[in-house]
Protein backbone atom coordinates (compact mmCIF):
# COMPACT_ATOMS: atom_id res chain seq x y z
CA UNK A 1 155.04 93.39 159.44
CA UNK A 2 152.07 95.55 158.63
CA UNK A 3 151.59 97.24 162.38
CA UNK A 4 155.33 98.07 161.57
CA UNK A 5 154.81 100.24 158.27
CA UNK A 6 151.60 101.75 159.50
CA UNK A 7 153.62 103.28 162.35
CA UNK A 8 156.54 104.16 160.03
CA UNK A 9 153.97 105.93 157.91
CA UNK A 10 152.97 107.81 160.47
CA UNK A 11 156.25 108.62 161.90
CA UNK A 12 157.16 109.60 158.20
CA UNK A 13 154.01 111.99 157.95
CA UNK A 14 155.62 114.27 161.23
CA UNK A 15 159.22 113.42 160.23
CA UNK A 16 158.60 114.96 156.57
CA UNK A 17 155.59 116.78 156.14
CA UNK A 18 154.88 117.95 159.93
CA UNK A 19 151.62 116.27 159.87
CA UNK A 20 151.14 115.77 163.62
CA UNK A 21 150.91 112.22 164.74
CA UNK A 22 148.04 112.71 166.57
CA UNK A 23 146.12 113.54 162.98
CA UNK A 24 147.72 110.84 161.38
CA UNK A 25 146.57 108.04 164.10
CA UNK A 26 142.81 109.90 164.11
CA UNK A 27 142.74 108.94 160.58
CA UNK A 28 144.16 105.56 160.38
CA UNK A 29 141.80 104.52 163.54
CA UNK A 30 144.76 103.83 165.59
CA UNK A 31 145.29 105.36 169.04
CA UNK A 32 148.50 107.29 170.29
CA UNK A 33 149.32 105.24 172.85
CA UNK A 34 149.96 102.39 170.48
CA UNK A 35 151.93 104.63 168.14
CA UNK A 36 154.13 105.88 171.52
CA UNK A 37 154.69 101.90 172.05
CA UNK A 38 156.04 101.06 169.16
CA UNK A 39 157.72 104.53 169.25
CA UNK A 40 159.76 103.03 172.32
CA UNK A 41 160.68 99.69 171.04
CA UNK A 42 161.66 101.41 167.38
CA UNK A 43 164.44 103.83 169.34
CA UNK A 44 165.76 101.09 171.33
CA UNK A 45 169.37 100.00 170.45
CA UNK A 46 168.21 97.64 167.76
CA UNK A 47 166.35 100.12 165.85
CA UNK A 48 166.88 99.99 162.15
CA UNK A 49 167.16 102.61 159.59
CA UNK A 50 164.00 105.07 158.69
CA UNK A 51 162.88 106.94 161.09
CA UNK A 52 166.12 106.34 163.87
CA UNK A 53 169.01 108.38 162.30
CA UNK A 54 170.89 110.21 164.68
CA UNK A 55 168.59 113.72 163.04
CA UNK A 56 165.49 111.90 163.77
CA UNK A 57 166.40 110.46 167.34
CA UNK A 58 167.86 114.22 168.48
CA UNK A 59 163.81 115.52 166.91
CA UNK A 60 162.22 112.81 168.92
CA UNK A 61 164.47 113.82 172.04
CA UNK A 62 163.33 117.52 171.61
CA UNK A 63 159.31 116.71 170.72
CA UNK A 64 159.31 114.91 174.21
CA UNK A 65 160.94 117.99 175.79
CA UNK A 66 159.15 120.27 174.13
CA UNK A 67 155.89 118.07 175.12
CA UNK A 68 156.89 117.76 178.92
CA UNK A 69 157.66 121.66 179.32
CA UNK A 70 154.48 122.19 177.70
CA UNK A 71 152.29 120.15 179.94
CA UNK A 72 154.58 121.68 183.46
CA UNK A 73 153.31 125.14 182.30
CA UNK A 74 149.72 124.07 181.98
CA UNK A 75 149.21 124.23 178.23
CA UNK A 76 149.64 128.09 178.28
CA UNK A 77 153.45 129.07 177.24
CA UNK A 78 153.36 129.38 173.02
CA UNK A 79 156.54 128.43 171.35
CA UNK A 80 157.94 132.04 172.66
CA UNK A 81 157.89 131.13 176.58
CA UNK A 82 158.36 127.76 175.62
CA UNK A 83 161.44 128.20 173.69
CA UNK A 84 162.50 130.84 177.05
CA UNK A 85 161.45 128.02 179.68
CA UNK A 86 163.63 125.14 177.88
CA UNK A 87 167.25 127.48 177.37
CA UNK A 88 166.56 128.29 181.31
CA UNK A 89 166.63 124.19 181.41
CA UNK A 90 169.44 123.93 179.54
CA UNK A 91 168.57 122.84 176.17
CA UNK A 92 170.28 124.60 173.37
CA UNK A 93 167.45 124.93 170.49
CA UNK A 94 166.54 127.53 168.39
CA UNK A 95 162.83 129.02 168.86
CA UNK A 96 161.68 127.57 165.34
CA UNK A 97 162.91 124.07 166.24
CA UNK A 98 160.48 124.65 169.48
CA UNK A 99 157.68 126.36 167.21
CA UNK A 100 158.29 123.40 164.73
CA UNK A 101 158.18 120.69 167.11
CA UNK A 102 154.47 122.07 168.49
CA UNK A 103 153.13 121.91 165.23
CA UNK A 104 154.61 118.62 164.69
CA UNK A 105 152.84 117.42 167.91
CA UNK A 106 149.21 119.55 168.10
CA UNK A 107 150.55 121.71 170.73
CA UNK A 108 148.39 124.96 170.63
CA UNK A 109 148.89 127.56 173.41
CA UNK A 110 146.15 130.12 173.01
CA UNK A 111 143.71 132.02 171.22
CA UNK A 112 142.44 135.50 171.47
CA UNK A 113 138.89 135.79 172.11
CA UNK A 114 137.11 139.25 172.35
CA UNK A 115 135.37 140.33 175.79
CA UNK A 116 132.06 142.35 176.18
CA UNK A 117 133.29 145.71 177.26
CA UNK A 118 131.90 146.84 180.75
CA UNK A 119 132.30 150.57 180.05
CA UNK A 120 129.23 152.96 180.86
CA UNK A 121 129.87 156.57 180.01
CA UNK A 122 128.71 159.22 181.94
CA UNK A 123 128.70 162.42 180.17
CA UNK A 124 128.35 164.50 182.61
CA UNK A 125 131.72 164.07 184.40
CA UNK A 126 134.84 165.83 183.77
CA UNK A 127 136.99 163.93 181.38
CA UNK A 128 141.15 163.45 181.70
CA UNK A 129 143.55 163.41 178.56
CA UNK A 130 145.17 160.39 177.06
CA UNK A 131 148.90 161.00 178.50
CA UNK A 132 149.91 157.52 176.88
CA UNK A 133 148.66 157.84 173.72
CA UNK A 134 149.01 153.97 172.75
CA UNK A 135 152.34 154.31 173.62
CA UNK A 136 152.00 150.90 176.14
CA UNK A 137 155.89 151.15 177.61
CA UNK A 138 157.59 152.57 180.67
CA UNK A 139 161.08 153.04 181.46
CA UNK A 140 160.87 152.52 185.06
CA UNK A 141 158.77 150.75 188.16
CA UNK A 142 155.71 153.05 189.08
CA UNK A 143 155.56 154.96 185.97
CA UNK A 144 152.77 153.95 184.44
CA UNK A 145 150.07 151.67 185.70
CA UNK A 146 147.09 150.65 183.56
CA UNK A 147 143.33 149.29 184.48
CA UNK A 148 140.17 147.91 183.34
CA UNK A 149 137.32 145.49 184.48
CA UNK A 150 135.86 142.57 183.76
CA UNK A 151 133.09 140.00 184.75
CA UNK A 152 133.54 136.38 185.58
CA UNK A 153 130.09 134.32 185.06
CA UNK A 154 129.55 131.54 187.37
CA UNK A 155 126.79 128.99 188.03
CA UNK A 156 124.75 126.50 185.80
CA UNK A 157 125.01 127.50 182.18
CA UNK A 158 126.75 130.53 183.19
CA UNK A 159 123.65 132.61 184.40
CA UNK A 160 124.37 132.93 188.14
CA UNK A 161 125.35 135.82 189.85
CA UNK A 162 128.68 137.16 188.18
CA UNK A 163 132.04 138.24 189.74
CA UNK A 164 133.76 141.68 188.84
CA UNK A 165 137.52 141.82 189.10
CA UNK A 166 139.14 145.15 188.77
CA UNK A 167 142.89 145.43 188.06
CA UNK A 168 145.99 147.65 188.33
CA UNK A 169 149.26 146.46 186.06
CA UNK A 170 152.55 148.19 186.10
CA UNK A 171 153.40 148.81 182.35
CA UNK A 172 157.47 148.64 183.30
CA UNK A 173 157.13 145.08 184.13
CA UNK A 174 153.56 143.63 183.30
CA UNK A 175 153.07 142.94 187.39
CA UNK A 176 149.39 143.07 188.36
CA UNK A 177 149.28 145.35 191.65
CA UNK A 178 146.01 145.63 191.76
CA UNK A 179 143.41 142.53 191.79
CA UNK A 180 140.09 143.45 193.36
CA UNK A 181 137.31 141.28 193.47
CA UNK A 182 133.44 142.08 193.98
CA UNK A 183 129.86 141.42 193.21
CA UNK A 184 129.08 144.62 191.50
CA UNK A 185 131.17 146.85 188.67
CA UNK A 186 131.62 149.97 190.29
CA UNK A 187 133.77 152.77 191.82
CA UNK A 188 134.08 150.81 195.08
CA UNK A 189 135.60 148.27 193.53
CA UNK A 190 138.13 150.69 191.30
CA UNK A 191 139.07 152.41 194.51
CA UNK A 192 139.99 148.72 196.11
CA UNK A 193 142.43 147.35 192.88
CA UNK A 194 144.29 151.39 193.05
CA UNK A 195 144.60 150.85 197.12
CA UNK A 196 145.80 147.79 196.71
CA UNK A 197 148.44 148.46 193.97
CA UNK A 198 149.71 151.42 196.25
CA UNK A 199 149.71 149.67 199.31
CA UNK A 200 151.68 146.73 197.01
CA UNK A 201 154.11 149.31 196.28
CA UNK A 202 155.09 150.56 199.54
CA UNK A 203 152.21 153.87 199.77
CA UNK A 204 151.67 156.70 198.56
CA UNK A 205 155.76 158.22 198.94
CA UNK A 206 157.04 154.82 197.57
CA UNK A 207 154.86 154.86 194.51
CA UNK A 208 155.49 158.91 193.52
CA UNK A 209 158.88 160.74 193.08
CA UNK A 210 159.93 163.14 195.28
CA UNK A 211 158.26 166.30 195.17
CA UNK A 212 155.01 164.93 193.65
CA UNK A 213 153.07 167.02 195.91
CA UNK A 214 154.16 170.12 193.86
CA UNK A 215 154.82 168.58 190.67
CA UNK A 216 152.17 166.70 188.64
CA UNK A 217 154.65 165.30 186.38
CA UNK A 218 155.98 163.03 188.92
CA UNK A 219 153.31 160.85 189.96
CA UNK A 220 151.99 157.85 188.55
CA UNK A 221 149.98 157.66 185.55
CA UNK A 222 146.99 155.42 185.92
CA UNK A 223 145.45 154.55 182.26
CA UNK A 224 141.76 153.56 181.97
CA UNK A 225 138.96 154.16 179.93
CA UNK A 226 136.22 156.84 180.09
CA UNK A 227 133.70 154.48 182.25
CA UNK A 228 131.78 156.12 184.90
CA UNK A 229 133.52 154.12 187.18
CA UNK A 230 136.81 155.69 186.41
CA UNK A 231 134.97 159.42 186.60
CA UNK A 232 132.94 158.85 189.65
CA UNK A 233 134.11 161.31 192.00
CA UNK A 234 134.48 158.87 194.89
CA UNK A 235 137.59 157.12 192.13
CA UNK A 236 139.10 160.44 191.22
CA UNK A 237 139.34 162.29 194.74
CA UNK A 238 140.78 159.02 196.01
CA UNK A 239 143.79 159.57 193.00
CA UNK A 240 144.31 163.41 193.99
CA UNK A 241 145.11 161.51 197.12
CA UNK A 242 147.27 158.96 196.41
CA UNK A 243 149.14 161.21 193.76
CA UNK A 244 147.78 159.21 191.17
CA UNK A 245 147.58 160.87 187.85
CA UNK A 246 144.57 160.18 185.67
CA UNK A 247 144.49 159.00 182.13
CA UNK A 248 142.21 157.70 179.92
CA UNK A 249 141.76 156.88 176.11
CA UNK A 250 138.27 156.41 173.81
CA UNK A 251 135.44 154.77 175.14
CA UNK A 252 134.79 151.13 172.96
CA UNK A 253 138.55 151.33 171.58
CA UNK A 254 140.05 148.81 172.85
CA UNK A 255 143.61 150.06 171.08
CA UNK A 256 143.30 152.92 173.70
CA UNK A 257 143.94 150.64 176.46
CA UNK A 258 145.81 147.67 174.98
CA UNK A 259 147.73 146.44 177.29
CA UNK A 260 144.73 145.98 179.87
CA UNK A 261 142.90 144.37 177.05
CA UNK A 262 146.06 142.20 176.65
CA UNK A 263 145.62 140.91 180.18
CA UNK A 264 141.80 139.96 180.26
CA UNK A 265 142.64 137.55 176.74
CA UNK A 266 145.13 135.71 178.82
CA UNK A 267 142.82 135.41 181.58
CA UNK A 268 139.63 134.46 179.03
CA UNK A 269 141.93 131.71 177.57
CA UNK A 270 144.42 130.82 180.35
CA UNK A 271 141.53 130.31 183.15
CA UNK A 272 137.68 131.48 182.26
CA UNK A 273 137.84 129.02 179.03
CA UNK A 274 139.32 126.06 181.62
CA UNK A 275 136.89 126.40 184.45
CA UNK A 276 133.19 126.15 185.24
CA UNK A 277 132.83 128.21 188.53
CA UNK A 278 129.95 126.80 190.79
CA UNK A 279 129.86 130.33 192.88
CA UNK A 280 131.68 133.46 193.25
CA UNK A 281 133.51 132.03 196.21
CA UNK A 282 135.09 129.28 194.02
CA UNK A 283 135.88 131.96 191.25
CA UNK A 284 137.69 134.26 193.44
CA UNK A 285 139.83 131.54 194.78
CA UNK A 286 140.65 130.34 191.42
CA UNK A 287 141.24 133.49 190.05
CA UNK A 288 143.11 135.51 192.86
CA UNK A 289 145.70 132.38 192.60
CA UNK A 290 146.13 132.65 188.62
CA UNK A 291 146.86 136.30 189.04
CA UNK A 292 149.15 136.65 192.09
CA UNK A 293 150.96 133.11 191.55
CA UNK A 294 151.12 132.02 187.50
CA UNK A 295 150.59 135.07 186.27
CA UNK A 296 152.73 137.39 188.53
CA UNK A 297 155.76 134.68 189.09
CA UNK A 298 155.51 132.58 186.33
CA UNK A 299 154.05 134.06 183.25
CA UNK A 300 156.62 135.26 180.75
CA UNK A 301 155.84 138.64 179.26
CA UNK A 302 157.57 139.50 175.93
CA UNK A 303 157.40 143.18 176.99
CA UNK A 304 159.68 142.02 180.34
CA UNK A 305 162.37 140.62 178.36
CA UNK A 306 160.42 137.31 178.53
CA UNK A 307 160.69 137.13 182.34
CA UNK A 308 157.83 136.97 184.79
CA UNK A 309 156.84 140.15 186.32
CA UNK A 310 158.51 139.49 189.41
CA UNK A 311 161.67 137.84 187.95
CA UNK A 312 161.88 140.80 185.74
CA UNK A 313 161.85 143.48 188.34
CA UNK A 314 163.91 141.86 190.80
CA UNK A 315 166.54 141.39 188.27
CA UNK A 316 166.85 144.76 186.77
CA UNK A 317 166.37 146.66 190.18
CA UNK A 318 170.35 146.92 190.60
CA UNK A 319 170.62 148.47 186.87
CA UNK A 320 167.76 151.41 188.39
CA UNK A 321 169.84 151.55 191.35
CA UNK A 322 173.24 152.51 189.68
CA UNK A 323 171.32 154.73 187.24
């Protein structure tokens, strides 16, 4: 009857013109759950010709796949993870089947939204060289870290006190080492995220080469950018310490320090965009878990052969070993 072609018009729309159904029933006035219904009864046994060749029922199969991996990785993996999280599960599709099947369905993973800077200048300190030069790769663990900060806004409307969270990520993998959290945007708070990421790493020996003491070129590289927090001599001294070896690119460019900036739009999008934080108590809580538990075990990185951090180092740390 008539409920029957309105549904196999809008089946048709995603079958042939990827015109999600969720669109299609907006427009018609009818809701998805009714469409799903009918959905069920249509792929039954009984189902008749249209929509329920063998093509169709294998694209329905894969949209509810594709749908259900989506929601178990909160809404955040783009057709890239996606594609990565359903071959681990054992489906053998193609990544523009998963890509197509998103679009088909209104699945959309993220956007990129721009941060206010934090970075104050202070001219009067001494200044360090750009050592990585945009050049955001490393070919080992502990080769080159990168940092930055950023505020988290809490309360009503966003105008209570704010949190600052300060951050050390190994370039070789993508794993944040460093996550330090406090009320106020300064060198005390740098100093925290680079004792924590050496302290992560084993200290100060596990974290430099041998023989760091007397050559620079074997410690770490820490990238930043020319804030006064990064220049305050309380920051720097505590480097010279730890063997860390300073590097920073232009202040306001965020190309200088991409991969930092990188990290803050998948926070922005993956948490600060999800959450209304009451306090600083409740942001730190929500925060510290999205950064040492989705984003550090879970999180595929395209620059760690679409593993998670972890996953990624523990599996190539036999190929460094034999090297």
């Amino acid at each position: 009857g008539d409920e029957v072609s309105v549904a196999r018009f809008i089946a048709d729309q995603r079958t042939n013109y990827r015109v999600p159904h969720t669109v299609v029933c907006a427009l018609l006035g009818v809701s998805v759950a009714w469409f799903y219904k009918w959905l069920g009864r249509a792929t039954g046994p009984s189902a008749a010709s249209g929509l329920h060749t063998p093509r169709d029922r294998r694209r329905d199969t894969i949209d509810r796949a594709v749908r259900a991996m989506f929601t178990k990785k909160r809404g955040l993996h783009g057709s890239p993870r996606l594609h990565a999280d359903l071959r681990d599960d054992g489906w053998d599709v193609s990544e523009k089947t998963v890509a197509d099947s998103m679009r088909r369905q209104g699945l959309v993973a993220r956007r990129i939204k721009r941060r206010n800077g934090l970075t104050r200048q202070d001219k009067t300190a001494p200044k360090f060289p750009d050592l990585l030069r945009r050049d955001f790769t490393a070919h080992r663990q502990d080769h080159r870290w990168v940092g930055d900060m950023t505020e988290i806004p809490t309360g009503p409307d966003q105008k209570g006190p704010k949190l600052y969270l300060a951050t050390v990520i190994d370039l070789y993998s993508r794993r944040l080492l460093g996550a330090a959290t406090g009320l106020r945007p300064d060198a005390e708070l740098a100093c925290s995220a680079i004792k924590m990421a050496v302290a992560a790493r084993g200290g100060v020996d596990a974290v430099n080469q041998p023989g760091w003491r007397t050559d620079e070129s074997k410690r770490v590289i820490f990238h930043t950018d020319r804030g006064s927090t990064y220049t305050a001599s309380a920051f720097t001294k505590l480097c010279r310490q730890l063997g860390v070896r300073q590097s920073m690119g232009r202040v306001g460019s965020c190309f200088d320090n991409a991969a930092a900036e990188a990290f803050f739009s998948s926070l922005e999008w993956e948490v600060l965009s999800r959450h209304e934080f009451d306090n600083t108590r409740q942001a730190q809580a929500v925060v510290l878990d999205w950064c040492y538990g989705f984003y550090n075990h879970e999180r595929r990185h395209s620059a760690a052969g679409m593993m998670s951090p972890v996953n990624y180092e523990n599996t190539a740390a036999p190929d460094r070993e034999a090297a």
